[in-house]
Every structure is written in structure tokens, then in C-alpha cells.
N, C-alpha and C. Protein backbone atom coordinates (compact mmCIF):
# COMPACT_ATOMS: atom_id res chain seq x y z
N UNK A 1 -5.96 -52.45 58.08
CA UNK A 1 -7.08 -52.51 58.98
C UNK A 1 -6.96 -51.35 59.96
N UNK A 2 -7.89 -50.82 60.05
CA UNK A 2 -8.27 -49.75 60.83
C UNK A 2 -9.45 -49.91 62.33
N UNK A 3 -8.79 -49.71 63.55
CA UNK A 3 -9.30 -50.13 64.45
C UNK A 3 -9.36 -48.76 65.65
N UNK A 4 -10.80 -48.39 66.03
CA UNK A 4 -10.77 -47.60 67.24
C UNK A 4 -11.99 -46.60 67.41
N UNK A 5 -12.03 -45.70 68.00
CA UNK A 5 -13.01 -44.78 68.25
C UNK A 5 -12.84 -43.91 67.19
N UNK A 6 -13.56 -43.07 66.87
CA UNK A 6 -13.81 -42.04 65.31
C UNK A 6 -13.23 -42.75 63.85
N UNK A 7 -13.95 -44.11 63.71
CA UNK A 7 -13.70 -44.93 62.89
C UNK A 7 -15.59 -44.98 62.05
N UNK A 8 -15.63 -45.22 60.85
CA UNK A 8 -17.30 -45.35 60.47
C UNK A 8 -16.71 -46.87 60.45
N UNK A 9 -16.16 -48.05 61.28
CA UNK A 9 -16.10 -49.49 61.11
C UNK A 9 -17.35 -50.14 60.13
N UNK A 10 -16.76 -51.75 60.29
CA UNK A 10 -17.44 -52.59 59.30
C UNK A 10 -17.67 -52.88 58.43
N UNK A 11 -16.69 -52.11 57.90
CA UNK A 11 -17.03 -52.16 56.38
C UNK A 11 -15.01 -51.75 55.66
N UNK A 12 -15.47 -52.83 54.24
CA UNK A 12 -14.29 -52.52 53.23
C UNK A 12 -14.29 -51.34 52.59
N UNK A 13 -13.20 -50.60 52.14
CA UNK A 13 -12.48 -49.51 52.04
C UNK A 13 -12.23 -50.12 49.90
N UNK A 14 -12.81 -49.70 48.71
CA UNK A 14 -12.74 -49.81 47.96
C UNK A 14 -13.12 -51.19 47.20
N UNK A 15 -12.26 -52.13 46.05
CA UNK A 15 -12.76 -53.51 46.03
C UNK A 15 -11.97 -53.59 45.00
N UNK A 16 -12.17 -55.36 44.03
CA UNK A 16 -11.69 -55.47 43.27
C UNK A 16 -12.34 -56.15 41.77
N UNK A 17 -11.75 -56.21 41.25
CA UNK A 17 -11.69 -56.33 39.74
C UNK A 17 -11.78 -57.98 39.53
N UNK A 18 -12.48 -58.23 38.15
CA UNK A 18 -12.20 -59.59 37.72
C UNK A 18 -11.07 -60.65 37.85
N UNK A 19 -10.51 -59.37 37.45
CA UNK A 19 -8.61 -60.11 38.00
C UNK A 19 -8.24 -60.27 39.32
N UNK A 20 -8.62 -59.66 40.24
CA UNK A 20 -8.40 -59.82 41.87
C UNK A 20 -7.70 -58.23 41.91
N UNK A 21 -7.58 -57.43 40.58
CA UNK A 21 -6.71 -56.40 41.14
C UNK A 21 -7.47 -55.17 41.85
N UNK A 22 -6.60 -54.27 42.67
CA UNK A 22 -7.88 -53.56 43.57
C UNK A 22 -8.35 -52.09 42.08
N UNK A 23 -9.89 -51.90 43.03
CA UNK A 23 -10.33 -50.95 42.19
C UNK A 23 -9.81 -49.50 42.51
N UNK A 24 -9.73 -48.21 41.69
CA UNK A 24 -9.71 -47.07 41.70
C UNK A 24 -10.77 -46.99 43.59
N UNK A 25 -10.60 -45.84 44.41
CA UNK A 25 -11.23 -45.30 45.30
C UNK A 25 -11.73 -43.85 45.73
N UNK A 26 -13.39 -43.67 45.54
CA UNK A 26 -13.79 -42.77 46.13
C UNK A 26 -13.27 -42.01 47.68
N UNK A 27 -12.10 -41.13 47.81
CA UNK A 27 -12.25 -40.87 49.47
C UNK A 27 -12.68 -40.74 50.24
N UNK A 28 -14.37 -39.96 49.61
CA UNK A 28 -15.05 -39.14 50.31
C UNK A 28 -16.39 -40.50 50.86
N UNK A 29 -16.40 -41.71 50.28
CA UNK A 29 -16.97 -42.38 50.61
C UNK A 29 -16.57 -43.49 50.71
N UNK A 30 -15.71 -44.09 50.57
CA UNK A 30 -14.68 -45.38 50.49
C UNK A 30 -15.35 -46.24 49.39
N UNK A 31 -16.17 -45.90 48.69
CA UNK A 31 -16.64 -46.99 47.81
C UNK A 31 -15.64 -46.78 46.46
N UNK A 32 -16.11 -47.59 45.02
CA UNK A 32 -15.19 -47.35 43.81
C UNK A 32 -15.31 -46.48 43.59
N UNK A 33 -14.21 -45.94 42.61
CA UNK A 33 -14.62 -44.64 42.81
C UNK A 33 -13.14 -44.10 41.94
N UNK A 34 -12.75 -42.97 41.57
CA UNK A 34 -11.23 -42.77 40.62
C UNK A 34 -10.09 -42.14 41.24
N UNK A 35 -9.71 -42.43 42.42
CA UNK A 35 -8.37 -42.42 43.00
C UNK A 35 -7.46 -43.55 43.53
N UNK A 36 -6.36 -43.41 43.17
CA UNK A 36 -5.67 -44.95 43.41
C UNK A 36 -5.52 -44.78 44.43
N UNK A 37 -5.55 -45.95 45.54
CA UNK A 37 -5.45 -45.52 47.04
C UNK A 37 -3.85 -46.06 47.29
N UNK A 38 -2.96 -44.74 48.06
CA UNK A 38 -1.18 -45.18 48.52
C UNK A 38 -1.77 -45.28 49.82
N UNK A 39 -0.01 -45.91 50.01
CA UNK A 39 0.28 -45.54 51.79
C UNK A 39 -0.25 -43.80 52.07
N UNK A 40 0.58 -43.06 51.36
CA UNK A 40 0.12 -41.71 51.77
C UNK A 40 -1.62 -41.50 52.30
N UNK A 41 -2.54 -41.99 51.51
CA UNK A 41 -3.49 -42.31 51.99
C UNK A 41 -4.03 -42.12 53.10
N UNK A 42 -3.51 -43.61 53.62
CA UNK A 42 -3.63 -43.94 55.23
C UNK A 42 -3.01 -43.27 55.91
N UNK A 43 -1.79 -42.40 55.63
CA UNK A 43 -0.84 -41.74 56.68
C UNK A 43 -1.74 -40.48 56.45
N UNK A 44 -2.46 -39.99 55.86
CA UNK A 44 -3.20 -38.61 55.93
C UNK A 44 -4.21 -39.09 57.00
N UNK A 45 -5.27 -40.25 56.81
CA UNK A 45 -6.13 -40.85 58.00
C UNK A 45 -5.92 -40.67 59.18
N UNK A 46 -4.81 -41.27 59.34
CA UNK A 46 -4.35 -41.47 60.68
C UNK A 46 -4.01 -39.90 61.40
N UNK A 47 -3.41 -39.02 60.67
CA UNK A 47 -3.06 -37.99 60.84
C UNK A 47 -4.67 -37.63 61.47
N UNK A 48 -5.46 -37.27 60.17
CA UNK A 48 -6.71 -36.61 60.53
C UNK A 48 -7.40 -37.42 61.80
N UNK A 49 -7.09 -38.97 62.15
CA UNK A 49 -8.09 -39.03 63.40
C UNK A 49 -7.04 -38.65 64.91
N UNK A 50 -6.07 -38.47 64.32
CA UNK A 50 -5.42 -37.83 65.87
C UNK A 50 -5.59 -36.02 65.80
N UNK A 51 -6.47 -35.79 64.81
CA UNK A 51 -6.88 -34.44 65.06
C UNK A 51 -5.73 -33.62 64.50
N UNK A 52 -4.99 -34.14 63.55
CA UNK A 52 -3.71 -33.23 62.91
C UNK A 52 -4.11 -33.19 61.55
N UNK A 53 -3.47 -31.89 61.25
CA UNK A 53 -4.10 -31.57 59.77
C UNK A 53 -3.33 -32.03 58.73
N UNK A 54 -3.47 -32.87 58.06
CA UNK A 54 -2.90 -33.86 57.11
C UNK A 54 -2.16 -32.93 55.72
N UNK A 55 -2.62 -31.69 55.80
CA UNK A 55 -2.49 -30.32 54.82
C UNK A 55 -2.72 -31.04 53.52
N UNK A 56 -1.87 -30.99 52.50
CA UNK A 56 -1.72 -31.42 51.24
C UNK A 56 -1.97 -32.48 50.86
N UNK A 57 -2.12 -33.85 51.87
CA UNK A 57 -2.34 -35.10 51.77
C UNK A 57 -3.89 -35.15 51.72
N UNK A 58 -4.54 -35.96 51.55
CA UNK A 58 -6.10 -36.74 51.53
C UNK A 58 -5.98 -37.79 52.00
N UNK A 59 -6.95 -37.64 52.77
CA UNK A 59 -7.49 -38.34 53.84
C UNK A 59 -8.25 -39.29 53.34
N UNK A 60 -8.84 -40.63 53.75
CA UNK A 60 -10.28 -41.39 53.62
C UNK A 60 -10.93 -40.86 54.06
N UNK A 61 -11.73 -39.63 54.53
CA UNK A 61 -12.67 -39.51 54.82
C UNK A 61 -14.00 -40.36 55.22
N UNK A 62 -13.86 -41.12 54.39
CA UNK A 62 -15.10 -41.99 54.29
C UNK A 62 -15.14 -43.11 55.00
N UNK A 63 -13.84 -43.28 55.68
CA UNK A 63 -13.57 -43.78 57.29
C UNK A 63 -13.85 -43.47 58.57
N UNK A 64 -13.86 -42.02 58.44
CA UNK A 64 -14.13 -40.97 59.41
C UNK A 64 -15.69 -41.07 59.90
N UNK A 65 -15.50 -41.17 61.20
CA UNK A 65 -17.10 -41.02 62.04
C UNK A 65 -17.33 -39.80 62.49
């Protein structure tokens, strides 16, 4: 969970499958989409909303306000 100012809130971050397992994720929009989402992930996010450049990592973007 992601909580604060330069957040696009309200909304889920990818989804899941018949089985309950999670789906592949778009970054650039948080919907399904064909990237498996890691921790690395979120640690690029977080990076990018404190205004640090995440370099080589990817970001959610599609979190980003």
C-alpha cells in the first residue's frame, strides 16, 4: 500500500487470475499488462517519488501523479 502526496491513489496496482494468482503488470499504467511486478519495483517508486533517480530500476509509473 502506497500512501501520500504525488500518489495517482484509489485504485489497485495490477490483479488476478482464476486461481487467485497475481497477473503480469503494465508499469506505465498499473493495469494487466506483461511485467512481473518485484520488490525492486516498489523500491524504484519510492525512489522516484522522493525525487531520486531510480537509474536502471522501473518504476510504477502508473502510480505517479
Amino acid at each position: 500500500m502506497l500512501v501520500g502526496s504525488g500518489l495517482d491513489g484509489g485504485r489497485s496496482i495490477g490483479g488476478y487470475g482464476e486461481r487467485v494468482s497475481g497477473e503480469l503488470v503494465d508499469l506505465t499504467s498499473g493495469d494487466v499488462g506483461d511485467t512481473l511486478l518485484t520488490a525492486r519495483h516498489l523500491g524504484a517508486t519510492l525512489l522516484a517519488l522522493g525525487d531520486v533517480d531510480p537509474k536502471e530500476l522501473s518504476p510504477i509509473t502508473g502510480v505517479l501523479a
